[in-house]
PDB file of N, CA and C in Angstrom:
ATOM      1  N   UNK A   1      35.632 -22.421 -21.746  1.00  0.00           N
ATOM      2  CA  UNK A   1      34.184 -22.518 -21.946  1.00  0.00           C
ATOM      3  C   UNK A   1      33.476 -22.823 -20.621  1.00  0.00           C
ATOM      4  N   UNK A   2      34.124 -23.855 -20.114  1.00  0.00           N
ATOM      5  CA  UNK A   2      33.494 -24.431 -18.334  1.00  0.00           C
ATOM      6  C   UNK A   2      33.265 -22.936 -17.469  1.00  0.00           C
ATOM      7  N   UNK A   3      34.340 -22.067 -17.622  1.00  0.00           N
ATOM      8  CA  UNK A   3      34.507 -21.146 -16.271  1.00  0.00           C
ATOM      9  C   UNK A   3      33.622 -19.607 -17.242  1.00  0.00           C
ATOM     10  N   UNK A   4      33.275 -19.535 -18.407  1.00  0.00           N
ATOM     11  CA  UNK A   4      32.177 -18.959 -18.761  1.00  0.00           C
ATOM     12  C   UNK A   4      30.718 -19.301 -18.416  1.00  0.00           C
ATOM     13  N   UNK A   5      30.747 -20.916 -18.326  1.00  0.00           N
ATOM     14  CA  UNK A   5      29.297 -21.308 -18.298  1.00  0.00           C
ATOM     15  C   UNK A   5      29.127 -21.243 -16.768  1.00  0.00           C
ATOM     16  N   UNK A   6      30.469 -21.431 -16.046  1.00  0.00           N
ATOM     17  CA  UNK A   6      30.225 -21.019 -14.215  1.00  0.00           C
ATOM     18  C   UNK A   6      30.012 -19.853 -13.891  1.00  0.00           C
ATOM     19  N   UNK A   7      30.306 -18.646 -14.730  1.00  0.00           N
ATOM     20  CA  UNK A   7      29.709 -16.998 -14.488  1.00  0.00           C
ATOM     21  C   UNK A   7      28.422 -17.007 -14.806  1.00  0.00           C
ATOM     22  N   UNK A   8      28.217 -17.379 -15.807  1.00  0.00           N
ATOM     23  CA  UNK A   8      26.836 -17.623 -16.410  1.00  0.00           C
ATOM     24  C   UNK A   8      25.526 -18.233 -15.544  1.00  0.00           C
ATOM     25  N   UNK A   9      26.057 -18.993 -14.862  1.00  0.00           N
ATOM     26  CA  UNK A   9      25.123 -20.261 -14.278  1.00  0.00           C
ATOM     27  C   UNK A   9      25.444 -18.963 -12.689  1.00  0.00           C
ATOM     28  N   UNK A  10      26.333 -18.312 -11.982  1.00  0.00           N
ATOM     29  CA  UNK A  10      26.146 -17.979 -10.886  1.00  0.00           C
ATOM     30  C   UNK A  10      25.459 -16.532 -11.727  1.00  0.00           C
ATOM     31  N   UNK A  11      25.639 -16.046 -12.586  1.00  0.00           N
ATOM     32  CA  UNK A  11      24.723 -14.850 -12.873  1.00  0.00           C
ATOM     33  C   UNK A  11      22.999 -15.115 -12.680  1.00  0.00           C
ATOM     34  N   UNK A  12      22.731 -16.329 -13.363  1.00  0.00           N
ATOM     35  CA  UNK A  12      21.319 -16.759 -13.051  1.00  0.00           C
ATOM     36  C   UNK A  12      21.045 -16.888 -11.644  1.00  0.00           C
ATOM     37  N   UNK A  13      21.723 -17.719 -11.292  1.00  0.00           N
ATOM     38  CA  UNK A  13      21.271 -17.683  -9.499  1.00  0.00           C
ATOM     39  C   UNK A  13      20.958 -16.350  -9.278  1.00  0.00           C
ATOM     40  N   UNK A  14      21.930 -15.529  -8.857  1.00  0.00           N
ATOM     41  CA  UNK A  14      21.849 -14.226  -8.727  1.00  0.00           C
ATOM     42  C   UNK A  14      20.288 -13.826  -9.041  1.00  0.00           C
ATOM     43  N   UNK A  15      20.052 -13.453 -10.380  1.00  0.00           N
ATOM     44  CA  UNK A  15      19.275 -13.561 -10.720  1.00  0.00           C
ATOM     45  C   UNK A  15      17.559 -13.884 -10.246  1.00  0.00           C
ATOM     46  N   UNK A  16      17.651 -15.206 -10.325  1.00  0.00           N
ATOM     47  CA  UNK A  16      16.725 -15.758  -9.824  1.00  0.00           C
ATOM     48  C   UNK A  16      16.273 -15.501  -7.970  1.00  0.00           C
ATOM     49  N   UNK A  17      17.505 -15.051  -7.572  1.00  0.00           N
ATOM     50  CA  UNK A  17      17.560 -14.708  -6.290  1.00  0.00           C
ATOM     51  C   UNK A  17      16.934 -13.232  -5.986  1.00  0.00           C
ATOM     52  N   UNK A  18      17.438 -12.658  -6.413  1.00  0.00           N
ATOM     53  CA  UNK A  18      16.935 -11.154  -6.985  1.00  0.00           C
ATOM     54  C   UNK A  18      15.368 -11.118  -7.351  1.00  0.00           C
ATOM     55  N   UNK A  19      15.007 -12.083  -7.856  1.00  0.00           N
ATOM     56  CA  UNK A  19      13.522 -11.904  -8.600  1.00  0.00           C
ATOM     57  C   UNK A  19      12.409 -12.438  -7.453  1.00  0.00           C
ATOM     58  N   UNK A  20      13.218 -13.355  -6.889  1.00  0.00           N
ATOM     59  CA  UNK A  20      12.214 -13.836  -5.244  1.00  0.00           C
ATOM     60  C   UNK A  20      12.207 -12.977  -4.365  1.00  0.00           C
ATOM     61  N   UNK A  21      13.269 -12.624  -3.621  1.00  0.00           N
ATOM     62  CA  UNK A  21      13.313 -11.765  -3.250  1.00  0.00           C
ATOM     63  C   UNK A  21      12.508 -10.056  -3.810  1.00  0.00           C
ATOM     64  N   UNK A  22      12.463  -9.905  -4.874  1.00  0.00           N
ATOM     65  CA  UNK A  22      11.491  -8.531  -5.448  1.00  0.00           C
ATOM     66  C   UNK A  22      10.137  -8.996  -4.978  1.00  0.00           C
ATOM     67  N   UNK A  23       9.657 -10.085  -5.953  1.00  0.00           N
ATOM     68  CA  UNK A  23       8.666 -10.801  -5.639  1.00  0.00           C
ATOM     69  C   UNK A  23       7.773 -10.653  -4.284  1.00  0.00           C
ATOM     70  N   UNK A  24       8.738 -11.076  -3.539  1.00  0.00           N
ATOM     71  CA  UNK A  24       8.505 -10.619  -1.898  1.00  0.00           C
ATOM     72  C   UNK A  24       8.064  -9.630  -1.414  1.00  0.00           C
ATOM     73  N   UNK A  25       8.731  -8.641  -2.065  1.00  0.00           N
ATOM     74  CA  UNK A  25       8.771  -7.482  -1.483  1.00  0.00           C
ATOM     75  C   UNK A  25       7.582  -6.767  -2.606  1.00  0.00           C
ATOM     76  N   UNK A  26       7.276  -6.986  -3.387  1.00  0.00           N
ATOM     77  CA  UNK A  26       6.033  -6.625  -4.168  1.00  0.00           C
ATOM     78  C   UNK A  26       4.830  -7.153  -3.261  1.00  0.00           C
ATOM     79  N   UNK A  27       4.891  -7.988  -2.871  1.00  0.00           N
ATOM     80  CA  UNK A  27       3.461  -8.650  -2.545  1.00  0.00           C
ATOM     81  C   UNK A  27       3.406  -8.286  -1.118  1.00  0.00           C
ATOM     82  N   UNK A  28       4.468  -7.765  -0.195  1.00  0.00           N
ATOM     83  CA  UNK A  28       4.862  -6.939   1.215  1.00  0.00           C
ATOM     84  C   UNK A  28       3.902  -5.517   0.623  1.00  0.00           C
ATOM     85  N   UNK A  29       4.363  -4.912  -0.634  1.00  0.00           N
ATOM     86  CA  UNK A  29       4.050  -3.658  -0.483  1.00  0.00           C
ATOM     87  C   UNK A  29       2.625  -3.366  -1.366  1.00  0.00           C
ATOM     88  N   UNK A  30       2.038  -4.867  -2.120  1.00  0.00           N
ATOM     89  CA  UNK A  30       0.064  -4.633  -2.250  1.00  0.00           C
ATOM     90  C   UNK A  30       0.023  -4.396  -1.098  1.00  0.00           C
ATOM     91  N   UNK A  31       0.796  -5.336   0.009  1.00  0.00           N
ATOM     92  CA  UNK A  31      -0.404  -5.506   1.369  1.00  0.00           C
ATOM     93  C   UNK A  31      -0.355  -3.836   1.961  1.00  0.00           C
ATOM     94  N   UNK A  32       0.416  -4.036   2.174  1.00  0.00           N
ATOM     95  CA  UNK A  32       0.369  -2.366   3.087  1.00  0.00           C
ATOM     96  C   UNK A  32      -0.234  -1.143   2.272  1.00  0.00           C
ATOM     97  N   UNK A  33      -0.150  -1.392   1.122  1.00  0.00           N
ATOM     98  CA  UNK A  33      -0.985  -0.604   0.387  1.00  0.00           C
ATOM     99  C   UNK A  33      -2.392  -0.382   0.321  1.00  0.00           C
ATOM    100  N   UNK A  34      -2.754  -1.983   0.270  1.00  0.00           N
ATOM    101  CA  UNK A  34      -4.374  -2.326   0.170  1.00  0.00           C
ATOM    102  C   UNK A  34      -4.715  -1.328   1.630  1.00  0.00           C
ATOM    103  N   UNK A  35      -4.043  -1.559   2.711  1.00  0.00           N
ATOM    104  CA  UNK A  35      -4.454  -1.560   4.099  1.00  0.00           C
ATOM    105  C   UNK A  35      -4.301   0.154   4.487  1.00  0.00           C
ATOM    106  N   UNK A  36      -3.636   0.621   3.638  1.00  0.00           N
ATOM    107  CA  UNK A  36      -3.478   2.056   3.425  1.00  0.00           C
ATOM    108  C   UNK A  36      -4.772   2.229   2.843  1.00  0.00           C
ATOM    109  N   UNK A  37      -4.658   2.344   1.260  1.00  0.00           N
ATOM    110  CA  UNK A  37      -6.105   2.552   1.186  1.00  0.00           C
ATOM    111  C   UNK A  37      -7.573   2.297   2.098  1.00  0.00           C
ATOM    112  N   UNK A  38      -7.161   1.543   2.846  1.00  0.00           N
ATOM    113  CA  UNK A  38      -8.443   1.230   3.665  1.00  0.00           C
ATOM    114  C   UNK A  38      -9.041   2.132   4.456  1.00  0.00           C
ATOM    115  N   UNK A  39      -7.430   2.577   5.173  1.00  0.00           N
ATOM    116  CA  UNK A  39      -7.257   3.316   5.944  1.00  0.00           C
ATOM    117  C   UNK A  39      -7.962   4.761   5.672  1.00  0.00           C
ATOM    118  N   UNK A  40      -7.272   4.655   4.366  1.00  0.00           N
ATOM    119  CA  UNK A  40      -7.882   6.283   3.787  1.00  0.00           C
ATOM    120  C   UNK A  40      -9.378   6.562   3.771  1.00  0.00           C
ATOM    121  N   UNK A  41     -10.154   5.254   3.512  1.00  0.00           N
ATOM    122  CA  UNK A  41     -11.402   5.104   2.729  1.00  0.00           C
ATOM    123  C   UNK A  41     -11.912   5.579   4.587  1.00  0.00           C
ATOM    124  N   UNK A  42     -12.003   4.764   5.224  1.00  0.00           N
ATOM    125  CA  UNK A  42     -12.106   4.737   6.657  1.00  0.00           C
ATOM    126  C   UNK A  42     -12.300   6.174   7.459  1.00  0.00           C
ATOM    127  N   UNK A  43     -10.902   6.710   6.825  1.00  0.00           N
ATOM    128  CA  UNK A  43     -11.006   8.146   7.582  1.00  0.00           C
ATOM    129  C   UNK A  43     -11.968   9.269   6.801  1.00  0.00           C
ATOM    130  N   UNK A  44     -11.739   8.865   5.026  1.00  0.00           N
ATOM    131  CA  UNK A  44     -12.336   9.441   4.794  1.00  0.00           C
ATOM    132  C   UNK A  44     -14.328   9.883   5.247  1.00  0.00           C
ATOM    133  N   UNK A  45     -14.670   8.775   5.233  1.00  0.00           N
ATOM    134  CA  UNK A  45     -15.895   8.537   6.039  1.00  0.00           C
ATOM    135  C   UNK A  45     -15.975   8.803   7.074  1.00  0.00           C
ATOM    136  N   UNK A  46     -15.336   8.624   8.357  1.00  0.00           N
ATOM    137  CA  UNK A  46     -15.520   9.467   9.590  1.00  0.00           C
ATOM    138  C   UNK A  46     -15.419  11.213   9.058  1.00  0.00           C
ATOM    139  N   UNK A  47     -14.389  11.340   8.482  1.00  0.00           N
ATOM    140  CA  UNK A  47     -14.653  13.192   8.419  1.00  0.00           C
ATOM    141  C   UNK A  47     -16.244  13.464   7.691  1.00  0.00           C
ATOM    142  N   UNK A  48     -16.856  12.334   6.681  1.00  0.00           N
ATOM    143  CA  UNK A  48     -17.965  13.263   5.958  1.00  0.00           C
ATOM    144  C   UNK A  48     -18.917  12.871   7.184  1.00  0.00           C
ATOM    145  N   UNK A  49     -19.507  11.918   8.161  1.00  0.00           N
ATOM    146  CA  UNK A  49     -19.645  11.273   9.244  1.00  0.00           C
ATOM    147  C   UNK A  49     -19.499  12.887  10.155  1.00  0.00           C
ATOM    148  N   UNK A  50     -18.323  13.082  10.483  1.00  0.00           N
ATOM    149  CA  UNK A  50     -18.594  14.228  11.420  1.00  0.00           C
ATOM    150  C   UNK A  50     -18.825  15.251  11.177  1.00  0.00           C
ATOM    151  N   UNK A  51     -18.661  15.928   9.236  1.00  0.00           N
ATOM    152  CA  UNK A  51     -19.035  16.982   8.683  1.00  0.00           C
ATOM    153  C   UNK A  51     -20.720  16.772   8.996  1.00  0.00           C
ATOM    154  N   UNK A  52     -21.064  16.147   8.347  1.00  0.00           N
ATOM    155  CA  UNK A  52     -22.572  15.631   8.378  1.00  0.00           C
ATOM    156  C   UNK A  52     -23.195  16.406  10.092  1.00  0.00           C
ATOM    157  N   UNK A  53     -22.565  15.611  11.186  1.00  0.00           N
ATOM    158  CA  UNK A  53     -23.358  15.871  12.652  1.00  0.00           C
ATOM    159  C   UNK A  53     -23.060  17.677  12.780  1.00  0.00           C
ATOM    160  N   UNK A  54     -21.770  17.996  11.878  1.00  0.00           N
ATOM    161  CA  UNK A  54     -21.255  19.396  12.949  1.00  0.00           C
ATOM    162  C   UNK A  54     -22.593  20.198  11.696  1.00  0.00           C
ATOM    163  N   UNK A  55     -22.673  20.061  10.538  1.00  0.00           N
ATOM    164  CA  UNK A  55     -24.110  20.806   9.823  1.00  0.00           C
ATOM    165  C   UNK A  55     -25.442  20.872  10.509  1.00  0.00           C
ATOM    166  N   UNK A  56     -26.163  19.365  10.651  1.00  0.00           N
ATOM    167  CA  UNK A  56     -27.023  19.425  11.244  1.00  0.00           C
ATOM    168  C   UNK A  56     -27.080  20.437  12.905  1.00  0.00           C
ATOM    169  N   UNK A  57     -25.369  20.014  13.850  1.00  0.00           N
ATOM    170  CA  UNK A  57     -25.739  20.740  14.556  1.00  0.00           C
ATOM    171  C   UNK A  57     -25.850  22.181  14.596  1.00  0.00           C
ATOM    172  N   UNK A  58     -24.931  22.981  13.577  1.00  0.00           N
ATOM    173  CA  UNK A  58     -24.904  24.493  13.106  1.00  0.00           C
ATOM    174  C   UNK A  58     -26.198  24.653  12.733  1.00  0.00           C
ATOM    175  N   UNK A  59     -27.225  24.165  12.025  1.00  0.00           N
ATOM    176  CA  UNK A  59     -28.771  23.617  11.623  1.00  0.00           C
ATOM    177  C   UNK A  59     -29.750  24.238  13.162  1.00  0.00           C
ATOM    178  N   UNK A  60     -29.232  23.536  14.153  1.00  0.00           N
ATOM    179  CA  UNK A  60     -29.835  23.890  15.280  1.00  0.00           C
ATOM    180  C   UNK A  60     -29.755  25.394  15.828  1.00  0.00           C
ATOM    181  N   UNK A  61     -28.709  25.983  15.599  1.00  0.00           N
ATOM    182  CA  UNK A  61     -28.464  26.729  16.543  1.00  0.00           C
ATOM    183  C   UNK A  61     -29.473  27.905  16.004  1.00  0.00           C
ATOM    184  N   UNK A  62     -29.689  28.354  17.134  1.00  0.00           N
ATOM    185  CA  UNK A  62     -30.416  29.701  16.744  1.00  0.00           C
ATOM    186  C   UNK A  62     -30.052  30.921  16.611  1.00  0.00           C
ATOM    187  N   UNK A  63     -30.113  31.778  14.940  1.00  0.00           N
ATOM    188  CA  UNK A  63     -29.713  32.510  14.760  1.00  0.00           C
ATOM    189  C   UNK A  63     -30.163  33.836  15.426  1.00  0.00           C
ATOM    190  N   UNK A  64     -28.524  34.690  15.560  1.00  0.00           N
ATOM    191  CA  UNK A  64     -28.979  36.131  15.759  1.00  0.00           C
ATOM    192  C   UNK A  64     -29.395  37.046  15.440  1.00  0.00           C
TER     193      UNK A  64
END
């Protein structure tokens, strides 16, 4: 019974070790995520940002 409840008891560790470790690595991969998205949001706005100037300047040019 003792050397069942010692598999048992190192399965939990395990366990519990496993789940901090995930843990970790979940809250590693919001961050880089959030900061991705940012990223995206960011670029996305510079391209409508430079779509925007290259219209107005096609706007200017004088047609043939």
């Amino acid at each position: 019974m003792q050397a069942e409840l010692d598999v048992l008891e190192s399965k939990l560790a395990q366990l519990v070790q496993l789940t901090m470790r995930l843990r970790k690595e979940n809250h590693h991969l919001r961050k880089e995520l959030a900061q991705a998205l940012s990223q995206g949001r960011q670029c996305h706005d510079k391209i409508d940002s430079v779509k925007s100037r290259l219209e107005r300047l096609l706007a200017q040019l004088p047609e043939e």
